[in-house]
C-alpha atoms as a PDB file:
ATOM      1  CA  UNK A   1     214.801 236.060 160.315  1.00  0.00           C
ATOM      2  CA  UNK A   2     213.930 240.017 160.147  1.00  0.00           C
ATOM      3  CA  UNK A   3     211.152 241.727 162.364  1.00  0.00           C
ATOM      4  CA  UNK A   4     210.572 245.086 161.808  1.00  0.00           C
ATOM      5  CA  UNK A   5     207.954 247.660 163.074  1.00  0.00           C
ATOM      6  CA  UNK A   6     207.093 251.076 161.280  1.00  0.00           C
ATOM      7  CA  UNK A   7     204.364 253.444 162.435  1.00  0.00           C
ATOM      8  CA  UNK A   8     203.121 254.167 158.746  1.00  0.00           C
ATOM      9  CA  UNK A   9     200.760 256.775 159.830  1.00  0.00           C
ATOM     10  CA  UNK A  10     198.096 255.868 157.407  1.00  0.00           C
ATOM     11  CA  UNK A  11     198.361 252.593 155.857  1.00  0.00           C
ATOM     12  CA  UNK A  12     195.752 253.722 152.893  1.00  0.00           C
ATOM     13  CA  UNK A  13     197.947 256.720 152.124  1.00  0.00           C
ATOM     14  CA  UNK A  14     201.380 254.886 152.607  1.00  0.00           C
ATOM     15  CA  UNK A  15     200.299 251.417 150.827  1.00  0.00           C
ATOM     16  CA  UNK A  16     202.284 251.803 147.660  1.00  0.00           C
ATOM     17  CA  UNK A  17     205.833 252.699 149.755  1.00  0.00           C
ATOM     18  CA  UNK A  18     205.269 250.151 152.555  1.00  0.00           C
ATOM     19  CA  UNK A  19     204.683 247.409 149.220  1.00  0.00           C
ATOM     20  CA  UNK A  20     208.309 248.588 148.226  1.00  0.00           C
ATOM     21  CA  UNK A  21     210.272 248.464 151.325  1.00  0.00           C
ATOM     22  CA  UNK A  22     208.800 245.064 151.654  1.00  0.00           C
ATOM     23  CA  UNK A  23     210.011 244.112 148.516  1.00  0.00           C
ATOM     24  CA  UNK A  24     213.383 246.101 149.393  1.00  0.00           C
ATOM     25  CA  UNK A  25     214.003 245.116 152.804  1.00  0.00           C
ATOM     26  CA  UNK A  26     212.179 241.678 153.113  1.00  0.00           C
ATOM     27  CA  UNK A  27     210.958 241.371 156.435  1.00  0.00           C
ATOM     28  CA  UNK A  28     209.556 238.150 157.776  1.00  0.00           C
ATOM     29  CA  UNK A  29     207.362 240.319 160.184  1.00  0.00           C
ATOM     30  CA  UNK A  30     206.524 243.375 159.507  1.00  0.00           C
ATOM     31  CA  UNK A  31     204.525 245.197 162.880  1.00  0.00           C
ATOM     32  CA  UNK A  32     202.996 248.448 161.506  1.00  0.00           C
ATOM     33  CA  UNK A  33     200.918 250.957 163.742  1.00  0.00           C
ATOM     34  CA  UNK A  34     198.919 253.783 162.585  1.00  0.00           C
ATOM     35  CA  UNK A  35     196.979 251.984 159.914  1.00  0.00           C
ATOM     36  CA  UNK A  36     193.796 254.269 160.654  1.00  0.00           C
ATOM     37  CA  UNK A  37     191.707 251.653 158.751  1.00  0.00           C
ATOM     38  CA  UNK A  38     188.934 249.539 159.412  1.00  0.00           C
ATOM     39  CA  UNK A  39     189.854 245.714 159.924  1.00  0.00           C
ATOM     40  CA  UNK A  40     186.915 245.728 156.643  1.00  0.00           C
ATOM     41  CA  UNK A  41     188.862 248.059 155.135  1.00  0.00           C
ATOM     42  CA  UNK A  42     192.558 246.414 155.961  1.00  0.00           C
ATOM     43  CA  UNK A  43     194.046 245.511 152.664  1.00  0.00           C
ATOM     44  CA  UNK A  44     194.821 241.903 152.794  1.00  0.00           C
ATOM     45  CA  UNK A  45     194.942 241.084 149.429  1.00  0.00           C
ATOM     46  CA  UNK A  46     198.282 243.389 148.424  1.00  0.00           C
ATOM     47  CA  UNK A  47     199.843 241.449 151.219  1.00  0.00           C
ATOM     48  CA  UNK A  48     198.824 238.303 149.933  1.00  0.00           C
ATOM     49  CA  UNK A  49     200.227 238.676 146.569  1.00  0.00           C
ATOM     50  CA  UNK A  50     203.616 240.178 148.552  1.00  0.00           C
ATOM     51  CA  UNK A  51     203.977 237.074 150.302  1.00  0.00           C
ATOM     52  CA  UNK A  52     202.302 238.089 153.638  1.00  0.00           C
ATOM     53  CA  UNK A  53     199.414 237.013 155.838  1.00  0.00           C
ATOM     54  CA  UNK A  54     197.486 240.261 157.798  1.00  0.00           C
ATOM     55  CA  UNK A  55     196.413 240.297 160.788  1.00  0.00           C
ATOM     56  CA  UNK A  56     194.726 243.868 161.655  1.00  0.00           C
ATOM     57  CA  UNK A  57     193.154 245.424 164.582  1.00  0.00           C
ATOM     58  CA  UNK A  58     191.835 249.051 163.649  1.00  0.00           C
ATOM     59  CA  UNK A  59     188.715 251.144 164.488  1.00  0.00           C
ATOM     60  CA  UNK A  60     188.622 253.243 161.517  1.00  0.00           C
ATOM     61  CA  UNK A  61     190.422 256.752 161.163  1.00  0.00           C
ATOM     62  CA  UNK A  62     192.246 256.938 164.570  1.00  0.00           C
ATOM     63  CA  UNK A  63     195.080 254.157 165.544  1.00  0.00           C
ATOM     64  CA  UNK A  64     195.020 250.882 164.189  1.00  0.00           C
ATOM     65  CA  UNK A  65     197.827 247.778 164.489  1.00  0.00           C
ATOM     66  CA  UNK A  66     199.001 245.441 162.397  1.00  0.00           C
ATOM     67  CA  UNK A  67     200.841 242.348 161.562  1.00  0.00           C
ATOM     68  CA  UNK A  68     202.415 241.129 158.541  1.00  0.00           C
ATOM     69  CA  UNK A  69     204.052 237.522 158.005  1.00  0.00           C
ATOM     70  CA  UNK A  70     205.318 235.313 155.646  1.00  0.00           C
ATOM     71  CA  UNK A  71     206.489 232.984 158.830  1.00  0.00           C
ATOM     72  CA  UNK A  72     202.663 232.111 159.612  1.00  0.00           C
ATOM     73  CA  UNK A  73     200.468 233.907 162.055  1.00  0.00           C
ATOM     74  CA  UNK A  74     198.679 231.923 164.691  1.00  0.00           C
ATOM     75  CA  UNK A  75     197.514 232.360 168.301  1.00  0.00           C
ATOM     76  CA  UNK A  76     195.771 236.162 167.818  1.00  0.00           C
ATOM     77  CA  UNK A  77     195.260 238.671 170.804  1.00  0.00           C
ATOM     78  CA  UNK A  78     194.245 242.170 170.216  1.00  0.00           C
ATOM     79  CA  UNK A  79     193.616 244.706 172.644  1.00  0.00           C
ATOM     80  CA  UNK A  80     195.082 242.414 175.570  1.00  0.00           C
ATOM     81  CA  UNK A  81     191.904 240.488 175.331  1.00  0.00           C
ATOM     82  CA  UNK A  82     189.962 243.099 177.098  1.00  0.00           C
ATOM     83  CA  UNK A  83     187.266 243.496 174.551  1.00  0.00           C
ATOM     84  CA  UNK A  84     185.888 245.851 171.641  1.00  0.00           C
ATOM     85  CA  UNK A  85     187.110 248.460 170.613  1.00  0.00           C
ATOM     86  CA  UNK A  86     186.182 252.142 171.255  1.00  0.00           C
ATOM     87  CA  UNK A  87     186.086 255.526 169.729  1.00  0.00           C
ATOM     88  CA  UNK A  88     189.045 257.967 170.647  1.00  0.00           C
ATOM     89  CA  UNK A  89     187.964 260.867 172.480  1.00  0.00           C
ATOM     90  CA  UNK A  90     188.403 264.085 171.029  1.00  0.00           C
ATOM     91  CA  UNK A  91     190.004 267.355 171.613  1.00  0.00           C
ATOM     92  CA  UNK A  92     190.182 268.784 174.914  1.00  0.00           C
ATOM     93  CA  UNK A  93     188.293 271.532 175.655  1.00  0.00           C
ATOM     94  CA  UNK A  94     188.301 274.249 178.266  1.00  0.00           C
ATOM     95  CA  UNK A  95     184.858 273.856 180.293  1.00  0.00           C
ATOM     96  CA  UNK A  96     185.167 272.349 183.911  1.00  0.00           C
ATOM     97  CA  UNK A  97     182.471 269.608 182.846  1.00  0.00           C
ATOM     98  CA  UNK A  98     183.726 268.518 180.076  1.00  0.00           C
ATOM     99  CA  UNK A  99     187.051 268.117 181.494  1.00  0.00           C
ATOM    100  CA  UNK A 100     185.552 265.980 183.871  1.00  0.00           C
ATOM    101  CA  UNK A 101     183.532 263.816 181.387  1.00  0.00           C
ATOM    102  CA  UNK A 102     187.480 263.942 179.464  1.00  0.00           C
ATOM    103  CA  UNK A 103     188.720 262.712 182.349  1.00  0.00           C
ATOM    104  CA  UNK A 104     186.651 259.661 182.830  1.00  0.00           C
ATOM    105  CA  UNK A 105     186.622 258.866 178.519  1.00  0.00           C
ATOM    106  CA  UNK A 106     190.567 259.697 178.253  1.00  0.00           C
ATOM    107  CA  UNK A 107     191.099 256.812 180.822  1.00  0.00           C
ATOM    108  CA  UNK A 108     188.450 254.500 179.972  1.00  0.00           C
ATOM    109  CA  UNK A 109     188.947 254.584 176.053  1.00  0.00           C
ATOM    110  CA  UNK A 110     192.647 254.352 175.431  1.00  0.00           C
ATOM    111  CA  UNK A 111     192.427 251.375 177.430  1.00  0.00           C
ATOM    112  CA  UNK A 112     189.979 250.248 174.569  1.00  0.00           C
ATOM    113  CA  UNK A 113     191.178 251.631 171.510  1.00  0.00           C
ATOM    114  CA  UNK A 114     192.878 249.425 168.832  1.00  0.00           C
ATOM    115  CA  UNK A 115     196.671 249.986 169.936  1.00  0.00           C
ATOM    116  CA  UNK A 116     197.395 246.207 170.727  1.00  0.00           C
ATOM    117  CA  UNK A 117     197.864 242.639 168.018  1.00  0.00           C
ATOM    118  CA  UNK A 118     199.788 240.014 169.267  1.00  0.00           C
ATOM    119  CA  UNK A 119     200.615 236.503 167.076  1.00  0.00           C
ATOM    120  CA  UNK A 120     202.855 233.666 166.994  1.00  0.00           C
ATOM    121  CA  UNK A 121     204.801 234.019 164.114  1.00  0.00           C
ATOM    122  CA  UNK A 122     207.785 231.641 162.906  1.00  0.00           C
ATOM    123  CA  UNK A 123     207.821 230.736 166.596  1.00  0.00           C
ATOM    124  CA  UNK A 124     207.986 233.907 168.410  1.00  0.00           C
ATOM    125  CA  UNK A 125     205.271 235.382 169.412  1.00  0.00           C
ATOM    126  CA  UNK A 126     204.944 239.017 168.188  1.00  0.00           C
ATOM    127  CA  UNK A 127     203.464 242.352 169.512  1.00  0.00           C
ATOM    128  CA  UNK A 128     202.424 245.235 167.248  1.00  0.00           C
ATOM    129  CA  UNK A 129     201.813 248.246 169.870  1.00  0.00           C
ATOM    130  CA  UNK A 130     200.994 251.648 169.382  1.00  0.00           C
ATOM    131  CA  UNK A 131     201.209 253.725 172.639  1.00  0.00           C
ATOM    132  CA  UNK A 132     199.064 256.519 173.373  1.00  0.00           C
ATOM    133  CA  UNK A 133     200.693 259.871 172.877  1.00  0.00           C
ATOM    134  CA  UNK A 134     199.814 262.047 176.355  1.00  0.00           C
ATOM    135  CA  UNK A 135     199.511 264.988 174.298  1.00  0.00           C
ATOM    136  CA  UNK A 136     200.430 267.075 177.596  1.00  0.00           C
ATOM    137  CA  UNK A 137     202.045 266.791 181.187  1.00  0.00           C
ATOM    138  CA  UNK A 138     199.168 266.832 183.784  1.00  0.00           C
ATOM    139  CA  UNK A 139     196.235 266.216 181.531  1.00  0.00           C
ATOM    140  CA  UNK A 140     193.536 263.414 181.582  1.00  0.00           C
ATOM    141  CA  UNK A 141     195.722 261.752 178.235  1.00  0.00           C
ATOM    142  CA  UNK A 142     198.811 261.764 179.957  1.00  0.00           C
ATOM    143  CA  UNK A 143     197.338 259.452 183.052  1.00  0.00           C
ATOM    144  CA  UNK A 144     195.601 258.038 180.509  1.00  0.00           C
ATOM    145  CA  UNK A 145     198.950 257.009 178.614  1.00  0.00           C
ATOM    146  CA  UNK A 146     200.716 255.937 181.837  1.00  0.00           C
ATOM    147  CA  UNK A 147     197.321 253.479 182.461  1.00  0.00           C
ATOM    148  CA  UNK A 148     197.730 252.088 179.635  1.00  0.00           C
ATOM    149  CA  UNK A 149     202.041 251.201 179.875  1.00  0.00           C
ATOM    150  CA  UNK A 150     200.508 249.632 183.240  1.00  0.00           C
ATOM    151  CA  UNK A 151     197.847 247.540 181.319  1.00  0.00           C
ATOM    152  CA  UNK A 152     200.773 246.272 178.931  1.00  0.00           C
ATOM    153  CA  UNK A 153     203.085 245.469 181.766  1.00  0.00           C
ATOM    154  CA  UNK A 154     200.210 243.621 183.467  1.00  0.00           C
ATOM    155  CA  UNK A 155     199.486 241.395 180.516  1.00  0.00           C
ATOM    156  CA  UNK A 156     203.208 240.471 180.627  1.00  0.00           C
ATOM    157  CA  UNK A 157     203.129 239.429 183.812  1.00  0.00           C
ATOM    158  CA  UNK A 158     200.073 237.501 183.418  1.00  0.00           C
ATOM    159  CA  UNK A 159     200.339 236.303 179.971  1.00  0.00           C
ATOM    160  CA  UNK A 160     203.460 236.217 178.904  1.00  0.00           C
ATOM    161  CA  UNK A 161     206.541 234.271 179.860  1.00  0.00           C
ATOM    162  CA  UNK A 162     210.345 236.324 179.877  1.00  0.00           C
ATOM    163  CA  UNK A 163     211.861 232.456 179.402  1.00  0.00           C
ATOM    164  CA  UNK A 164     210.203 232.095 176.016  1.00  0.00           C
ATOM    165  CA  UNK A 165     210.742 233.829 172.791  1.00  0.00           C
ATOM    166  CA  UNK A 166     208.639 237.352 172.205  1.00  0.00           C
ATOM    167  CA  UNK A 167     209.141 240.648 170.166  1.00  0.00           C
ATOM    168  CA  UNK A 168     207.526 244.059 170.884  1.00  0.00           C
ATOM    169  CA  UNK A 169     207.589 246.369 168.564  1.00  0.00           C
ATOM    170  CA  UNK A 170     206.302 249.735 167.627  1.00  0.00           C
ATOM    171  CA  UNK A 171     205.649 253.489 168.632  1.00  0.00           C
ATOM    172  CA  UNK A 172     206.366 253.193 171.818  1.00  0.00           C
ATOM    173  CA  UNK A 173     206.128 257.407 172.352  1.00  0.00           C
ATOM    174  CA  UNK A 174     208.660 257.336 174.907  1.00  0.00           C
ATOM    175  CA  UNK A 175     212.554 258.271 174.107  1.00  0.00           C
ATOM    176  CA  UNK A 176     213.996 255.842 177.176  1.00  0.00           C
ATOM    177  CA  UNK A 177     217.219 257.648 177.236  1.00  0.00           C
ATOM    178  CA  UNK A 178     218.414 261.474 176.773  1.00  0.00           C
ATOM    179  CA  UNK A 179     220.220 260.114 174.114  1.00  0.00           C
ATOM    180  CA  UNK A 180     217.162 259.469 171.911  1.00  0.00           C
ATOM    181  CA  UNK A 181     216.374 263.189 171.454  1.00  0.00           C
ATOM    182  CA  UNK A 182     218.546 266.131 169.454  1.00  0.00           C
ATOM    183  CA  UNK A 183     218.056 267.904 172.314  1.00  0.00           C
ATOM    184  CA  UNK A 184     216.905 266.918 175.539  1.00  0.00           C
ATOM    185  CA  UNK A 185     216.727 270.897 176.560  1.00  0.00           C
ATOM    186  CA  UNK A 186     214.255 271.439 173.783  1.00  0.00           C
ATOM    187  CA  UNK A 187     212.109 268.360 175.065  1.00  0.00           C
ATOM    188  CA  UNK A 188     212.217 269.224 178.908  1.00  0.00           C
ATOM    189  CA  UNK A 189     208.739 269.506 180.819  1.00  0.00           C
ATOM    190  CA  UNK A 190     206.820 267.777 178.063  1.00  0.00           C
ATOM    191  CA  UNK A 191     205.516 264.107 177.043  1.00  0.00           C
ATOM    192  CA  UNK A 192     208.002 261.514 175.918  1.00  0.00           C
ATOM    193  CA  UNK A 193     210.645 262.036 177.735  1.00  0.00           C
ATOM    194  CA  UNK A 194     208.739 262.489 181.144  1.00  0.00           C
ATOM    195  CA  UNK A 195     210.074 260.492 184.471  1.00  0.00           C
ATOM    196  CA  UNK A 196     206.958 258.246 184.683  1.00  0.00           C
ATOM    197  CA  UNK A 197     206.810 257.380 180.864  1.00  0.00           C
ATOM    198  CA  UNK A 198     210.565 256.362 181.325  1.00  0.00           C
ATOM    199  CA  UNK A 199     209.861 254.307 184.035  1.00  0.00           C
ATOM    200  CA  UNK A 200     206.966 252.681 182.614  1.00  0.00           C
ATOM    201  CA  UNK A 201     209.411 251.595 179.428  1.00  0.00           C
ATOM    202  CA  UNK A 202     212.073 250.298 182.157  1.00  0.00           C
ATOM    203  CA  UNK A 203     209.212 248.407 184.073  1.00  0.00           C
ATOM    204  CA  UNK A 204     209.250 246.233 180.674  1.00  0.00           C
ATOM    205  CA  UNK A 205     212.910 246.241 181.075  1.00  0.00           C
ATOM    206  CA  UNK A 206     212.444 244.532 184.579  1.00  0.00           C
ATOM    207  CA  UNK A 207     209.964 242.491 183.396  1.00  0.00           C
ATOM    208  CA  UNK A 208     212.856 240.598 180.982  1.00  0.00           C
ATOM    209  CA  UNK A 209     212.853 242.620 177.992  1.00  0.00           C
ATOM    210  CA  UNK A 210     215.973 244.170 176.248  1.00  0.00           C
ATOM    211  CA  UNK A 211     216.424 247.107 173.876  1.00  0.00           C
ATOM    212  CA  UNK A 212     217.077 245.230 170.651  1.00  0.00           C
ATOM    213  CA  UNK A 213     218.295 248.035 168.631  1.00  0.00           C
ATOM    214  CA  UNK A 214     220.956 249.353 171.910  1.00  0.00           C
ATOM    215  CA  UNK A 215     222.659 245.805 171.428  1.00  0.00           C
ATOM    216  CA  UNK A 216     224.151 246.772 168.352  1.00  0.00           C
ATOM    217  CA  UNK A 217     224.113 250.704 168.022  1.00  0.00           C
ATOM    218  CA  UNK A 218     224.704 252.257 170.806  1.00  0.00           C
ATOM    219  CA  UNK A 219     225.917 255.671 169.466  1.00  0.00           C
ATOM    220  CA  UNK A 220     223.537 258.675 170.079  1.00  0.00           C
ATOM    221  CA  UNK A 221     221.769 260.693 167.775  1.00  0.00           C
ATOM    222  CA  UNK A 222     220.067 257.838 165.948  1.00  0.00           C
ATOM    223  CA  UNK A 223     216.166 258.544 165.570  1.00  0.00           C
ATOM    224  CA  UNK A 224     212.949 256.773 164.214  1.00  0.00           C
ATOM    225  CA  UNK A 225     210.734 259.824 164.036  1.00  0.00           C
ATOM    226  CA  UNK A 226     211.097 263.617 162.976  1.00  0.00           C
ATOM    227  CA  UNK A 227     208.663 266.382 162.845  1.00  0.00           C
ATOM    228  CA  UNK A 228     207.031 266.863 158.998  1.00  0.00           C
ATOM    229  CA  UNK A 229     207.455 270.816 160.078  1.00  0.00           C
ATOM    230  CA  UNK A 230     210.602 272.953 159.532  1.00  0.00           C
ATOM    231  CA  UNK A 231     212.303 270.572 157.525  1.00  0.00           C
ATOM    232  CA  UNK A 232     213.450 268.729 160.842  1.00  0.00           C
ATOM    233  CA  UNK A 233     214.531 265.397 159.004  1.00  0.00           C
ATOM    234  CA  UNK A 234     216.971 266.703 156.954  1.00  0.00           C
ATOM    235  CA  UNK A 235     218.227 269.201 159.751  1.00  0.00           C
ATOM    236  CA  UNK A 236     218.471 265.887 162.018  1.00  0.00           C
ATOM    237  CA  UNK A 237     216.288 267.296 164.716  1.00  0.00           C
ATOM    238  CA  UNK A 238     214.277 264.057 165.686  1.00  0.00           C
ATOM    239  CA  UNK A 239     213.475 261.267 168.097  1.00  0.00           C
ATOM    240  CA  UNK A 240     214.144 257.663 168.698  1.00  0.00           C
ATOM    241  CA  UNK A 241     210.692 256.661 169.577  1.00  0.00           C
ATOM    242  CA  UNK A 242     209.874 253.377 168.087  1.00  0.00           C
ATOM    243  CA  UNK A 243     211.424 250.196 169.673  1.00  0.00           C
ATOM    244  CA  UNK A 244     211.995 246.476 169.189  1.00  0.00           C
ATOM    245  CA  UNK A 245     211.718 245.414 172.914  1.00  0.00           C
ATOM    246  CA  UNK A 246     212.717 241.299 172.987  1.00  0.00           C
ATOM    247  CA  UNK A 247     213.236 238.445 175.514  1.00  0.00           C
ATOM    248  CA  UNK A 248     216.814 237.369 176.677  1.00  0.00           C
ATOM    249  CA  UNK A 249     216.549 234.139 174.273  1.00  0.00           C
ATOM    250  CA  UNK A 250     215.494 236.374 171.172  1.00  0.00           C
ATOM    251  CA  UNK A 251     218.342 238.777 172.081  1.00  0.00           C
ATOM    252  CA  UNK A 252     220.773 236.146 172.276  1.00  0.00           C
ATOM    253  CA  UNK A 253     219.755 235.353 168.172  1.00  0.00           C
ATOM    254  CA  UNK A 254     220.037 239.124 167.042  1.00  0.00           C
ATOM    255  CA  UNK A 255     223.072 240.261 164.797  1.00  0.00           C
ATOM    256  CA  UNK A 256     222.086 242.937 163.733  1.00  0.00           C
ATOM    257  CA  UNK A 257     219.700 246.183 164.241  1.00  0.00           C
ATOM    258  CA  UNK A 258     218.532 249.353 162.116  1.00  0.00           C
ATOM    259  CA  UNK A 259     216.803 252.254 161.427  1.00  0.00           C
ATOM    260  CA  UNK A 260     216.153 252.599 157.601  1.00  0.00           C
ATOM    261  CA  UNK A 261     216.215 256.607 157.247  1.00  0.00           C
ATOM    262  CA  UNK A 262     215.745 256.000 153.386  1.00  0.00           C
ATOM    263  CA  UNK A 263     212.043 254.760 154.238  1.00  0.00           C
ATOM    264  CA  UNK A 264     212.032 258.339 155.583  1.00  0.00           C
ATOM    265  CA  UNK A 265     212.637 260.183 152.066  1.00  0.00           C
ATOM    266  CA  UNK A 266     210.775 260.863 149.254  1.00  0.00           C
ATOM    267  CA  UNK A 267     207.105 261.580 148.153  1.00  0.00           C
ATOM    268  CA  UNK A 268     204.552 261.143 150.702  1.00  0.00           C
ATOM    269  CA  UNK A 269     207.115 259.319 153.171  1.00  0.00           C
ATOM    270  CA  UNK A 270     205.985 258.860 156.926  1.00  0.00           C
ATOM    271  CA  UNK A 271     207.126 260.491 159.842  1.00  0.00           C
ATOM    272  CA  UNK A 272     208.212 257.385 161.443  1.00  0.00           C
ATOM    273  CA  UNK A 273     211.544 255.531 159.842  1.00  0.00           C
ATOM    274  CA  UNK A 274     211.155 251.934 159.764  1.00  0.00           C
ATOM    275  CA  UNK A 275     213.439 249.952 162.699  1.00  0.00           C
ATOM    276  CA  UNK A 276     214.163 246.539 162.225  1.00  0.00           C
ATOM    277  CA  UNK A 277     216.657 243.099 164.030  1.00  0.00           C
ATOM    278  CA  UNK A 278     217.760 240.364 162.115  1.00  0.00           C
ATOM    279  CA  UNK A 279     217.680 236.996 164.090  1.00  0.00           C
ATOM    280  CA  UNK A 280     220.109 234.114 163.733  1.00  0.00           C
ATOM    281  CA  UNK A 281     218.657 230.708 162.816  1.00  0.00           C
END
């Protein structure tokens, strides 16, 4: 069995490549984030004739998860069961009010917005995530990004069960380790690579997850995501930011883990590389 995740960053624009790495790489799950669709506008029918049931939870041009199985897809939860979705706030801005009202719609509507789908799929139950991104140390997004890494942790504890079989996967925006970044000079005093973001990711480590990918590649300077700018993919300058987190009993089944850099090259490619675990029987 093969899970994969891959922030597509715009499933619209990236349809036609994420149709042939499925037909390449043939996932059984495929968790995508970044859709930025509509669930009206989710295209379910292309995955049909692929093979694949959808299961999508989007808001329109801003975030959006996904789920795609040929395994079956049963038992759906989307936004930790907290409720509709909400518009993203927008760019910051300098006035003391507003940064106030910010403040208050940072940390009320990430909690909201559609960065969560969860399903049972061949068994395991599977979760899509797409973490917020902080934008900046000691801003309203940044709390706002470490509330919601607490809201994720507390529907494990509630919800879930570390003795039974579950995947998270997705854009995590947190590199757990100095190893994860090119540089960790270059990355020092900003997002991702914060204290409190890394402790949030090993909070899910205490909870009874494992690093999927770490069990078979442990080697540095392996990434998921590099800047579209300054020709940082082919200089190498990136960051291993998307994750298949799994339960002892699904770790026990993996032999083998990846990062497909080729998904990565070419016309129109992502940012994000697609990571993906294949499962023993």
């Amino acid at each position: 069995m093969r899970i994969a995740t891959w922030n597509v960053n715009s499933l619209k624009a990236r349809m036609e490549r994420v149709e042939e790495w499925l037909a390449q790489r043939e996932p059984d799950v495929l968790l995508m984030q970044e859709t930025k669709l509509s669930d009206e506008a989710a295209p379910e029918m292309p995955f049909r004739m692929a093979g694949y049931e959808l299961a999508h939870h989007g808001e329109g041009r801003w975030n959006g998860v996904a789920i795609a199985s040929r395994v079956g897809i049963a038992e759906i939860v989307t936004n930790f069961g907290d409720g509709p979705v909400r518009r993203s706030p927008g760019p910051e801005t300098g006035s003391a009010p507003m940064a106030e009202a910010l403040e208050a719609e940072a940390s009320e509507a990430t909690a909201d917005e559609a960065r969560m789908v969860s399903a049972v799929c061949g068994g395991i139950r599977v979760v899509s995530i797409y973490a917020p991104n902080g934008r900046a140390l000691d801003t309203p997004f940044y709390r706002a990004k470490l509330a919601w890494f607490e809201r994720l942790a507390r529907w494990l504890r509630e919800d879930c069960d570390p003795a039974q079989p579950l995947v998270i996967g997705g854009d995590f925006n947190v590199a757990p380790e100095d190893a994860d970044v090119y540089d960790m000079a270059f990355f020092a005093g900003g997002t991702h690579v914060s204290e409190p973001e890394r402790a949030a990711v090993a909070a899910l480590r205490d909870w009874g997850l494992v690093d999927a990918y770490r069990l078979h590649r442990p080697e540095p300077g392996k990434f998921s995501w590099w800047d579209y700018r300054a020709g940082n993919f082919h200089k190498g300058l990136g960051m291993r930011i998307d994750h298949l987190y799994v339960t002892r009993s699904v770790a026990d089944r993996c032999t083998a883990a990846e990062i497909d850099r080729d998904a990565r090259k070419g016309k129109l490619p992502s940012d994000h590389a697609p990571v993906y675990i294949d499962l023993a029987d």
